[in-house]
Protein backbone atom coordinates (compact mmCIF):
# COMPACT_ATOMS: atom_id res chain seq x y z
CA UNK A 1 35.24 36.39 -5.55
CA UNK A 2 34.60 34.86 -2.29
CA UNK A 3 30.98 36.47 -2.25
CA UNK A 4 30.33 34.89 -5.45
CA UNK A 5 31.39 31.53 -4.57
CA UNK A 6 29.47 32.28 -1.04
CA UNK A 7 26.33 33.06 -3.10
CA UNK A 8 26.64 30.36 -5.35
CA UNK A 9 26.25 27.60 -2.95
CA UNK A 10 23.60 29.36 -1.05
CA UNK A 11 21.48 29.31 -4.10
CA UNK A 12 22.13 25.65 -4.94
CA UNK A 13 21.60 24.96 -1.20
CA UNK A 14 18.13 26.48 -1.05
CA UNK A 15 16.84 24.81 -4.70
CA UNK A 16 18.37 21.08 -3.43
CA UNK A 17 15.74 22.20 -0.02
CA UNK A 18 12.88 22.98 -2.00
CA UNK A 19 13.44 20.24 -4.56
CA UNK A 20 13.53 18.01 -0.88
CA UNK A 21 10.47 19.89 0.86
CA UNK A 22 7.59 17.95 2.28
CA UNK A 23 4.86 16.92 -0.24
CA UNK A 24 6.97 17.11 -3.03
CA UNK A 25 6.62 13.99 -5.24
CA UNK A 26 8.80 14.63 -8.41
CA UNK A 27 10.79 11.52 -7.42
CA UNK A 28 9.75 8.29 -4.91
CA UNK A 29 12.45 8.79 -2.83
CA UNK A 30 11.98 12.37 -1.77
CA UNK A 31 8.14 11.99 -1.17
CA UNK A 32 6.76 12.80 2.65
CA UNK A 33 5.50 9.32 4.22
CA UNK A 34 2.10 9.64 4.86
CA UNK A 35 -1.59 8.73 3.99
CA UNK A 36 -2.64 11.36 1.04
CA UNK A 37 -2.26 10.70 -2.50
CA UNK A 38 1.26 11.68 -3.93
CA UNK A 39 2.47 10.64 -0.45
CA UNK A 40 4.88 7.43 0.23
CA UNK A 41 3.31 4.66 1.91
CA UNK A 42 4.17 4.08 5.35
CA UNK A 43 6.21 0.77 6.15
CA UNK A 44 4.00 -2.32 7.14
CA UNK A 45 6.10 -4.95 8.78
CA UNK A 46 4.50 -7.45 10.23
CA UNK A 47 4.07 -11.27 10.66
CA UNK A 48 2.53 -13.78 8.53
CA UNK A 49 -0.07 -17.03 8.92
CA UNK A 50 2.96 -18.61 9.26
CA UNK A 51 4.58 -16.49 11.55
CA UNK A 52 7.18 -15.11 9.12
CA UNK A 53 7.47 -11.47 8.66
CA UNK A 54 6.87 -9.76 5.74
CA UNK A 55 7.84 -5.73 5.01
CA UNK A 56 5.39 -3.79 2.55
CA UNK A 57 8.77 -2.73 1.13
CA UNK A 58 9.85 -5.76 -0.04
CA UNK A 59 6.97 -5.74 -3.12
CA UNK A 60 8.33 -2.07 -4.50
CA UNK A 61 8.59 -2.34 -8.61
CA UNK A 62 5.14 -3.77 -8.17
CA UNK A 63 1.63 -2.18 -8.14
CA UNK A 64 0.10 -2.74 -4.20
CA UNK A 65 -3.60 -2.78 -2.84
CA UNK A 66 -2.61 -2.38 0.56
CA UNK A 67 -5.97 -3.90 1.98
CA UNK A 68 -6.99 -4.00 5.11
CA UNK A 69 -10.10 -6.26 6.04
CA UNK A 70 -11.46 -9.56 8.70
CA UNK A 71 -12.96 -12.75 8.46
CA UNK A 72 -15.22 -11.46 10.81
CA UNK A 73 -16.16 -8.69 8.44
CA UNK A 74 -19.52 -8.96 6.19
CA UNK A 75 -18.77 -6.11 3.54
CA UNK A 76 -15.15 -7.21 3.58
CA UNK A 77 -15.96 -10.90 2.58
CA UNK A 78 -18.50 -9.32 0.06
CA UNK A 79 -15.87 -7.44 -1.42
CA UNK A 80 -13.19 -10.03 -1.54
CA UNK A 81 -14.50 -11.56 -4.77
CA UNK A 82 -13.50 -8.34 -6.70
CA UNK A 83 -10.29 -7.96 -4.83
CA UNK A 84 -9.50 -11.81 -6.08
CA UNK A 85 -10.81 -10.74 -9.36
CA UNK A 86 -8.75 -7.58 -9.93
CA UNK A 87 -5.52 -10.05 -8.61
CA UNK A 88 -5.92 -12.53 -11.45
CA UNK A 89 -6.54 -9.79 -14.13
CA UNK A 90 -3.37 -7.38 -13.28
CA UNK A 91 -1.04 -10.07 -11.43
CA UNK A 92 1.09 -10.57 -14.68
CA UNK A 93 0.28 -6.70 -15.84
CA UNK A 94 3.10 -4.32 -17.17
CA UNK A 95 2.68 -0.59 -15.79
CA UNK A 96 3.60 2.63 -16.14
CA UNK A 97 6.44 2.09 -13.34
CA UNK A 98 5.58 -1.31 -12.08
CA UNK A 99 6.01 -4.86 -13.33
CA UNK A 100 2.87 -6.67 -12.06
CA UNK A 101 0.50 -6.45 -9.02
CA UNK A 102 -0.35 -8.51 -5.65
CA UNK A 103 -2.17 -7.84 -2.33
CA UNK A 104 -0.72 -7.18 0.58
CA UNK A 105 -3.49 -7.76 3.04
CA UNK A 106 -3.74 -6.54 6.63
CA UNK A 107 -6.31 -8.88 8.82
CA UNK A 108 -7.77 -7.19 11.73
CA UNK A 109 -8.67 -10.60 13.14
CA UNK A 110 -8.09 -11.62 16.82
CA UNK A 111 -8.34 -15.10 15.81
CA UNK A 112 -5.61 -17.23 13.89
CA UNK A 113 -7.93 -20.49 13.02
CA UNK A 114 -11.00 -17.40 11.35
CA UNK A 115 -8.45 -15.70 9.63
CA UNK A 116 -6.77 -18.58 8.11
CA UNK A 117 -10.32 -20.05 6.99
CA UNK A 118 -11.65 -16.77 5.66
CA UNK A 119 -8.33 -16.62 3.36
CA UNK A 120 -8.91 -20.03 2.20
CA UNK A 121 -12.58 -19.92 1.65
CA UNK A 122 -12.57 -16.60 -0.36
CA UNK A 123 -9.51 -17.85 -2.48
CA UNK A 124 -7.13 -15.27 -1.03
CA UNK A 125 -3.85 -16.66 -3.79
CA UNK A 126 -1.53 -13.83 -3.21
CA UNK A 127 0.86 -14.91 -0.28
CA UNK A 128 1.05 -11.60 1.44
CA UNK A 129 -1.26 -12.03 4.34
CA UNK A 130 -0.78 -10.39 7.54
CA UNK A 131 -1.92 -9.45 11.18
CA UNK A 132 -0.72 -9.43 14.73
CA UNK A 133 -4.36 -10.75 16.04
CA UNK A 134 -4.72 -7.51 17.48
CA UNK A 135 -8.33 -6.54 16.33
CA UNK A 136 -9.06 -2.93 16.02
CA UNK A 137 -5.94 -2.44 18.25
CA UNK A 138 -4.13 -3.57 15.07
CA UNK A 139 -0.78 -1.28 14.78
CA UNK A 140 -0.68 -1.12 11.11
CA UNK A 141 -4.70 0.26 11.71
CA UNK A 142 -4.10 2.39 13.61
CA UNK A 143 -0.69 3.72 11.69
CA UNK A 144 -2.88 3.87 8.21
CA UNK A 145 -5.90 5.43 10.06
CA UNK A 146 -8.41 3.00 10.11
CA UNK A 147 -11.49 3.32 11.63
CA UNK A 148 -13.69 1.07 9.43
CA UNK A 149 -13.53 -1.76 7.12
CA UNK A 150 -12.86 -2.72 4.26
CA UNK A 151 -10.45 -0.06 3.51
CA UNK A 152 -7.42 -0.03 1.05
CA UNK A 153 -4.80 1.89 -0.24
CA UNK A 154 -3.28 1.38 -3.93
CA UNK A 155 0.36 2.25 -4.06
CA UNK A 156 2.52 2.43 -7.33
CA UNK A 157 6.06 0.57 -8.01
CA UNK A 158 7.99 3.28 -5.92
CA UNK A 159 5.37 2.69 -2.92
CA UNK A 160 3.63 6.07 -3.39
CA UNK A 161 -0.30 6.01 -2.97
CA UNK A 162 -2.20 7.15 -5.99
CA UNK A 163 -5.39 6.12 -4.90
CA UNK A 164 -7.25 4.79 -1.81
CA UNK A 165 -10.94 3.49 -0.68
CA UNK A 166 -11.43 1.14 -3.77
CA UNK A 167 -14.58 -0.79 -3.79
CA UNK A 168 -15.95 -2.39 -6.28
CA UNK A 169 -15.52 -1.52 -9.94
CA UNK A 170 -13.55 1.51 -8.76
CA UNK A 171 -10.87 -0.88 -8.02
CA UNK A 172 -10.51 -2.23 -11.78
CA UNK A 173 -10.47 1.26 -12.99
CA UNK A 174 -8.10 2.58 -10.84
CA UNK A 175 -5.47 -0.57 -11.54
CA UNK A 176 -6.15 -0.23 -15.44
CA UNK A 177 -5.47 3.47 -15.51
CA UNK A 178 -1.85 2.66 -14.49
CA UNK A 179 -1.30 -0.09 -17.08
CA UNK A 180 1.34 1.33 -19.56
């Protein structure tokens, strides 16, 4: 009996490991944290224009373009029309797991007064802006693997990426095919 009992929790032991093992993504909370799709997001927490710090985390239940970008940046500014565009379309949006969507943008800007201009003059709404006016020496770069810009990362209601590198009318697509 007691080699029964024995074997009974080694087998429920070893399906609760694989139902845990890295890269698994049949629920949010057991996903790895990393930068692939079907991973979770890694945690962004850093300050705002204002000084005020604001976690990634604190926008799960809502869709995410994690985008990072500069005033300084020529294809980023080009591309920030679409980005604004895609906001005021989906803001209000019912997904699949996700009530609405907003940007949380990362700034690689070194200086406060450009990157507080360039949010202004492109129209920038959402109020999740963020950077620690570190430049390419930005942590949350070099966390998310940044070597150029613009780059983004589009993370569902439970913060797991499902797609990345949206420019363009990629971006549009990629936000409607989650709509519910």
């Amino acid at each position: 009996m007691k080699i029964k009992i024995i074997l009974v929790f080694a087998l429920l032991y070893a399906s609760a490991s694989y139902a845990k093992s890295p890269g698994t993504t049949s629920g949010a909370k057991e996903a790895t944290i990393g930068l692939e799709i079907g991973n979770k997001a890694p945690e962004i927490n850093e300050k705002s224009l204002s000084g005020k710090e604001i976690r990634l985390s604190s926008l799960q239940g809502k869709i995410v373009l994690i985008d990072f970008w500069a005033s300084w940046c020529g294809p980023c500014r080009a591309e920030n029309p679409t980005v604004v565009a895609a906001y005021e379309k989906f803001k209000n949006a019912k997904f699949k797991n996700a009530k609405g969507f907003t940007v949380f943008s990362v700034s690689l800007d070194k200086d406060h007064t450009a990157w507080e201009n360039a949010i202004k003059a492109d129209k920038l709404i959402w109020e999740n802006h963020v950077s620690d006016l570190q430049f390419w020496n930005s942590k949350f770069a070099v966390v998310y693997g940044v070597n150029s810009i613009p780059t983004n990362f589009l993370i569902d209601g439970d913060g797991i990426i499902v797609n990345k590198r949206l420019r363009g009318p990629a971006l549009e697509q990629a936000i409607s095919a989650l709509l519910k």
